[in-house]
Every structure is written in C-alpha cells, then in structure tokens.
C-alpha atoms as a PDB file:
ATOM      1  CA  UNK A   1      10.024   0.048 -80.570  1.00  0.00           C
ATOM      2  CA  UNK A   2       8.203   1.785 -77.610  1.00  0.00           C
ATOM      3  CA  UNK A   3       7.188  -0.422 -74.618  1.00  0.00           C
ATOM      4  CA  UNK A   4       4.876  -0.117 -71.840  1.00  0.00           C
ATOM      5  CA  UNK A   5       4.772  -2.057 -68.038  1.00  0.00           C
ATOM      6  CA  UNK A   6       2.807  -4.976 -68.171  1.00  0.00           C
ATOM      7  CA  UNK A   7       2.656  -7.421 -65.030  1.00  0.00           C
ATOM      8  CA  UNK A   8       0.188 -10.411 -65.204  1.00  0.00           C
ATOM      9  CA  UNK A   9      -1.039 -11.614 -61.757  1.00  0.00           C
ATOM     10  CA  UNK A  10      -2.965 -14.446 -60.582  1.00  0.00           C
ATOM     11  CA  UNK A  11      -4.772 -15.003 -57.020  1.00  0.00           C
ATOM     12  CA  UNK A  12      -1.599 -17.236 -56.355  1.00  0.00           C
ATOM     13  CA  UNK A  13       1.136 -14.557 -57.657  1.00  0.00           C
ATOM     14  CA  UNK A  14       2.328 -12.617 -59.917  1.00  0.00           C
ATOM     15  CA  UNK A  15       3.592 -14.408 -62.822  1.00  0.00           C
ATOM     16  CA  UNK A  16       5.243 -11.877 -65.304  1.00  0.00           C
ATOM     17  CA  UNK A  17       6.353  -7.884 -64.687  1.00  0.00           C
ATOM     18  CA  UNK A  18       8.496  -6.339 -67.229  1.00  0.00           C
ATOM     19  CA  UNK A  19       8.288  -3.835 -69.983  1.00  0.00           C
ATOM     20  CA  UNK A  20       6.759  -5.230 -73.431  1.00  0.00           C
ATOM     21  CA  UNK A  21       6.321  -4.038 -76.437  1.00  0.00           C
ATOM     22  CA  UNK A  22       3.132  -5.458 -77.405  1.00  0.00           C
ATOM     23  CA  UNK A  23       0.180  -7.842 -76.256  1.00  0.00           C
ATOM     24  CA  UNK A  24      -2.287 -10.124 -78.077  1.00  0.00           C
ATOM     25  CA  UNK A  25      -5.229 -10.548 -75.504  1.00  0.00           C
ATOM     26  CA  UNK A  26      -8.474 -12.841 -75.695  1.00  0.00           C
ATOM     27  CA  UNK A  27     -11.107 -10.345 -75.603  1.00  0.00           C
ATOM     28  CA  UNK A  28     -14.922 -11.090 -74.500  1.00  0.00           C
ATOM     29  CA  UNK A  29     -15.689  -9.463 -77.761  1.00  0.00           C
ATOM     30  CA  UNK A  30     -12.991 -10.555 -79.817  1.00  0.00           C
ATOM     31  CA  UNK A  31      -8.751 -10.324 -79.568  1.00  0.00           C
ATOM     32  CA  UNK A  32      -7.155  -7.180 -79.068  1.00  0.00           C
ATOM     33  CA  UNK A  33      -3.899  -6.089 -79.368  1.00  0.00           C
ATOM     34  CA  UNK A  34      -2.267  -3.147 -77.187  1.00  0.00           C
ATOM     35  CA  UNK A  35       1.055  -1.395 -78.369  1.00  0.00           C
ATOM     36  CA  UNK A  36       3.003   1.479 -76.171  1.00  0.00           C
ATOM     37  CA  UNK A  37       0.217   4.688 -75.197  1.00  0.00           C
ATOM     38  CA  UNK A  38      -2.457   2.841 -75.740  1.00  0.00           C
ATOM     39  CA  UNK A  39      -5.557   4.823 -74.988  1.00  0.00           C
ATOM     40  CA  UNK A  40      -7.014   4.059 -71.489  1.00  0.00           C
ATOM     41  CA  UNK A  41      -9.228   0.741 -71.462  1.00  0.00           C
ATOM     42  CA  UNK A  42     -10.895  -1.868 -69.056  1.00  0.00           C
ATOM     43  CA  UNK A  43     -11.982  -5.364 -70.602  1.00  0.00           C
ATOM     44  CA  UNK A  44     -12.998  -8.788 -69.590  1.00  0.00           C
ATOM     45  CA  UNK A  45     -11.107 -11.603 -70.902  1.00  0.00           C
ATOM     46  CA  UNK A  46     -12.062 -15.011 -72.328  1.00  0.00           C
ATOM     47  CA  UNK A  47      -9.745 -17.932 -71.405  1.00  0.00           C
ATOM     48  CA  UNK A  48      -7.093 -18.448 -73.925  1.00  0.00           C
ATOM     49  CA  UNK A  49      -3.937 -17.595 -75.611  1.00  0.00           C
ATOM     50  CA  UNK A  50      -2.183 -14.443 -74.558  1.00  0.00           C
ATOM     51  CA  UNK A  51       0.595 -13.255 -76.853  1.00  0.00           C
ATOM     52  CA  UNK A  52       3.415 -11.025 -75.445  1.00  0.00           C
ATOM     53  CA  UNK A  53       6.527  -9.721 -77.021  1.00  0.00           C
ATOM     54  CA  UNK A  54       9.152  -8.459 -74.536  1.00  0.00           C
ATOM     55  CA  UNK A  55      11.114  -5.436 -75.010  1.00  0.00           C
ATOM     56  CA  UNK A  56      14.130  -7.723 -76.900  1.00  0.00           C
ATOM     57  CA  UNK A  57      11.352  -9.167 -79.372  1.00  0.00           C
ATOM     58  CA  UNK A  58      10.941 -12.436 -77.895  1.00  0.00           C
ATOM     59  CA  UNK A  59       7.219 -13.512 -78.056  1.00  0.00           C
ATOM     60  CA  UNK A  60       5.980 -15.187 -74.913  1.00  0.00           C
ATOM     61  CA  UNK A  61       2.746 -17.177 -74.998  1.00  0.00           C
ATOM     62  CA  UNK A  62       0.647 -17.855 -72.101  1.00  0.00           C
ATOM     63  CA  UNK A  63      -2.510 -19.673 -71.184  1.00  0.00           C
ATOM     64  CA  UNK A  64      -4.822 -17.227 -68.865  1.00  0.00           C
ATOM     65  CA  UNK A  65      -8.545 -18.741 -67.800  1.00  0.00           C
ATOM     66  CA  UNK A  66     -10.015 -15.392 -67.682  1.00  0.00           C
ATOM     67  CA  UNK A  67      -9.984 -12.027 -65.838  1.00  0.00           C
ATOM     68  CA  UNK A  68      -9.257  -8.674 -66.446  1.00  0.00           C
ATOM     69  CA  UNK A  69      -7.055  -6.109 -68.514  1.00  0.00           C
ATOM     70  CA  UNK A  70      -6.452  -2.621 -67.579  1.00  0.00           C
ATOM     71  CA  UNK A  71      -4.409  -0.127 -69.214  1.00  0.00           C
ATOM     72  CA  UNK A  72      -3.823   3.298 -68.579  1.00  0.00           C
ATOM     73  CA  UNK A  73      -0.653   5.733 -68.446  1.00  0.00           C
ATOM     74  CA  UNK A  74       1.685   3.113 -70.147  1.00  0.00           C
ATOM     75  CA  UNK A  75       0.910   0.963 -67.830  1.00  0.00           C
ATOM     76  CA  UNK A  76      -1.076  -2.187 -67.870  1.00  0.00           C
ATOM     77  CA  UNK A  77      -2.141  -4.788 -65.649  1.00  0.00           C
ATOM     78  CA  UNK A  78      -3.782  -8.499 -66.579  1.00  0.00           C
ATOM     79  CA  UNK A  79      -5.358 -10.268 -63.585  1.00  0.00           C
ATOM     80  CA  UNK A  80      -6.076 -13.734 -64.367  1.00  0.00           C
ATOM     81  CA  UNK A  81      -8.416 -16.195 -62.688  1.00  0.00           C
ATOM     82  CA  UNK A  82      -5.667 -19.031 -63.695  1.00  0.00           C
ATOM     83  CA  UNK A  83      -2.604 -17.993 -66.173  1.00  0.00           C
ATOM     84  CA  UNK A  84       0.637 -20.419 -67.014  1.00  0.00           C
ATOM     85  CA  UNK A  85       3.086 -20.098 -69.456  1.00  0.00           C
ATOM     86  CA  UNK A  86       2.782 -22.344 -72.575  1.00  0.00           C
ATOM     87  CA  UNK A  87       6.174 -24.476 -71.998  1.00  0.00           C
ATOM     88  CA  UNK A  88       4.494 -25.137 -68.166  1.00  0.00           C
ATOM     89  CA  UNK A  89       1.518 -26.723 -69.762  1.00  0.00           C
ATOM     90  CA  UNK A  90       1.406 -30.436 -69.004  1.00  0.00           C
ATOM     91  CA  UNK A  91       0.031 -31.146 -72.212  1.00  0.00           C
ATOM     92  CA  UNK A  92      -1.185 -35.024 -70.981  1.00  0.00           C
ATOM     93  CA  UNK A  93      -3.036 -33.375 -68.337  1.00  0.00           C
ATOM     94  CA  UNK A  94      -4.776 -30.446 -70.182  1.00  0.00           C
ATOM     95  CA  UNK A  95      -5.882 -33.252 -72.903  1.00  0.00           C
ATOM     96  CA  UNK A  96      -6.596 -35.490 -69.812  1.00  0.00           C
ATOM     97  CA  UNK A  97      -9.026 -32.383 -68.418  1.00  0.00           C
ATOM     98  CA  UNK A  98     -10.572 -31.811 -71.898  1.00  0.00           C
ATOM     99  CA  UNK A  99     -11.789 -35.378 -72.180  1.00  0.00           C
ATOM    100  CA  UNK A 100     -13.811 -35.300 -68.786  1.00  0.00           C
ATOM    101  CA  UNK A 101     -14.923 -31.814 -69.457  1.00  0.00           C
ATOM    102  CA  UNK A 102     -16.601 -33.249 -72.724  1.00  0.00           C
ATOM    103  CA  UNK A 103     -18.092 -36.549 -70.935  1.00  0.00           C
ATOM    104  CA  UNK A 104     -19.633 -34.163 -67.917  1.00  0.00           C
ATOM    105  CA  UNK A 105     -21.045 -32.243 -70.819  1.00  0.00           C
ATOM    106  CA  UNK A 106     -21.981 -35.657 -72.819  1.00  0.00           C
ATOM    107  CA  UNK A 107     -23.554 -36.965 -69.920  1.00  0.00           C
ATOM    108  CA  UNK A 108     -27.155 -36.666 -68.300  1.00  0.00           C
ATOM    109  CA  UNK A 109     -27.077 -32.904 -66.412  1.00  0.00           C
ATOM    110  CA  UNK A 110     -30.495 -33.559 -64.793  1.00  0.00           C
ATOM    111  CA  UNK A 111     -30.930 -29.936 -66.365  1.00  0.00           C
ATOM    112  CA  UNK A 112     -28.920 -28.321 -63.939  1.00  0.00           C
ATOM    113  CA  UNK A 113     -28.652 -24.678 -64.958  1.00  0.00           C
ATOM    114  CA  UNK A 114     -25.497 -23.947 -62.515  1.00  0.00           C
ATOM    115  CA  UNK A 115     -24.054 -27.773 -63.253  1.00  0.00           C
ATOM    116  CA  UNK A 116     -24.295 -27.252 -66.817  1.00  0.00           C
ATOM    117  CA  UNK A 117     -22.498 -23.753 -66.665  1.00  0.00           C
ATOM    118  CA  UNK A 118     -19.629 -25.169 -64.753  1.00  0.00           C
ATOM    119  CA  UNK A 119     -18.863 -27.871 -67.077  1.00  0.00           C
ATOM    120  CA  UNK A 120     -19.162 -25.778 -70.214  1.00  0.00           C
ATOM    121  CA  UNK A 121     -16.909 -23.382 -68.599  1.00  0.00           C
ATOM    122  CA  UNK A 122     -14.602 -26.276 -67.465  1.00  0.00           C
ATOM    123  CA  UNK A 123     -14.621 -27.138 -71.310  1.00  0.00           C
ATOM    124  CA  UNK A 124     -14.197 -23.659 -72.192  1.00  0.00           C
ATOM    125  CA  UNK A 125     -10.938 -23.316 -69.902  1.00  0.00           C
ATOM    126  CA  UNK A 126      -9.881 -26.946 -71.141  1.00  0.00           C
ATOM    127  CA  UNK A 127      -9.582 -26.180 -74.826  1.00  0.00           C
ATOM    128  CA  UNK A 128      -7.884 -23.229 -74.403  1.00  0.00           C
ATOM    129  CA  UNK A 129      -5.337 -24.912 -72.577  1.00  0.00           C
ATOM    130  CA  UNK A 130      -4.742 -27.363 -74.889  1.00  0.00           C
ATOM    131  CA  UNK A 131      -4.744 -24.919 -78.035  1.00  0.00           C
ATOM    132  CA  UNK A 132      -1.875 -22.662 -75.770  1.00  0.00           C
ATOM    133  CA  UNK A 133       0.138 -25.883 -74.577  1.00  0.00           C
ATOM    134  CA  UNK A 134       0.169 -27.070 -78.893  1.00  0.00           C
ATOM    135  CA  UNK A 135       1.666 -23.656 -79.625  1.00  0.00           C
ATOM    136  CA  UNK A 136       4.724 -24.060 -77.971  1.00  0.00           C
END
C-alpha cells in the first residue's frame, strides 16, 4: 500500500515521524481518515483517539488533546496541544483526572463563563484519555 510522511509533534517534542499508510483523526466536525495523496487539507482537531497504521501494518493508537492536521504533497503534519501513546497512558491517573473533572463540573461554578469552559474542556480531554488508554 502507498504511504505518506506523517510526524506528530507536541510543544514538548516530537513524538512520532515515519511513513504511514493511513490515519484515523478526531475531527472538529467529525473523524477523518487520510490515505497516501490525499488532497491538500487544514483541520482542527478534537481531543481523542488517533489511529495510525505504519508502513508494516501495525496500527498505533494515540491519545492527542487537540491541535492541528495539515496535509499537503504526501506529507502531513499533526501538532498536538498534548499527545501520548495509548500503552503510556497511566490508566489510574486518567480515571483519577476524569473524576475531579466531573466534581469541578458538579460543583457550584459561581457562573464563571471562563471557569466553566476550563473544566468542561478538562472533562473533554479526560474522557478521551481514558477511552484511548481502554483501547490498548
């Protein structure tokens, strides 16, 4: 099967750069896939579950918190507010993160636009993480 580049990097590093042959993303408006000459595309990504499968067929599955995709020319680059491989996934502390993400939201916001945004978001981010780290 044909592959394209693909590197995935956070503000910390870059996590993954090799030649794939496919990618499941979590779109804002919906998840897309991208295969080898893929037309040229910019889109904003939802925390959650990205899907890869490497050039020897292996999926990969990693958790990203958001960001960006860009692909153009066969080549395409991911950059993630957060993004960790499912098998790195403390799976304790993403369940750990979910539960106080749900009592901040539970809990008396004072009605706190910008409060309640963060901890919505923090939920957001926290059940995606939990949903990637049961996949593995």
């Amino acid at each position: 099967m044909a592959t394209y580049s693909l590197s995935i990097v956070t503000p910390e590093r870059e996590i993954f750069s090799a030649p794939v042959e496919s990618a499941q993303l979590p779109g804002m408006e919906g998840s897309f896939g991208v295969l080898a000459y893929h037309a040229p595309l910019v889109a904003a990504l939802n925390p959650g579950l990205v899907r890869i499968t490497d050039a020897e067929g292996r999926e990969l599955r990693l958790f990203v918190g958001g960001g960006f995709f860009q692909v153009s020319n066969n080549q395409a680059q991911l950059l993630a507010d957060s993004a960790e491989f499912a098998s790195e996934i403390n799976a304790e502390r993403a369940n750990a993160a979910l539960d106080r993400a749900q009592s901040r939201l539970a809990g008396k916001m004072d009605g706190e636009v910008l409060q309640r945004e963060r901890a919505e978001s923090a939920l957001a981010r926290a059940r995606a993480r939990t949903r990637v780290a049961a996949t593995r």
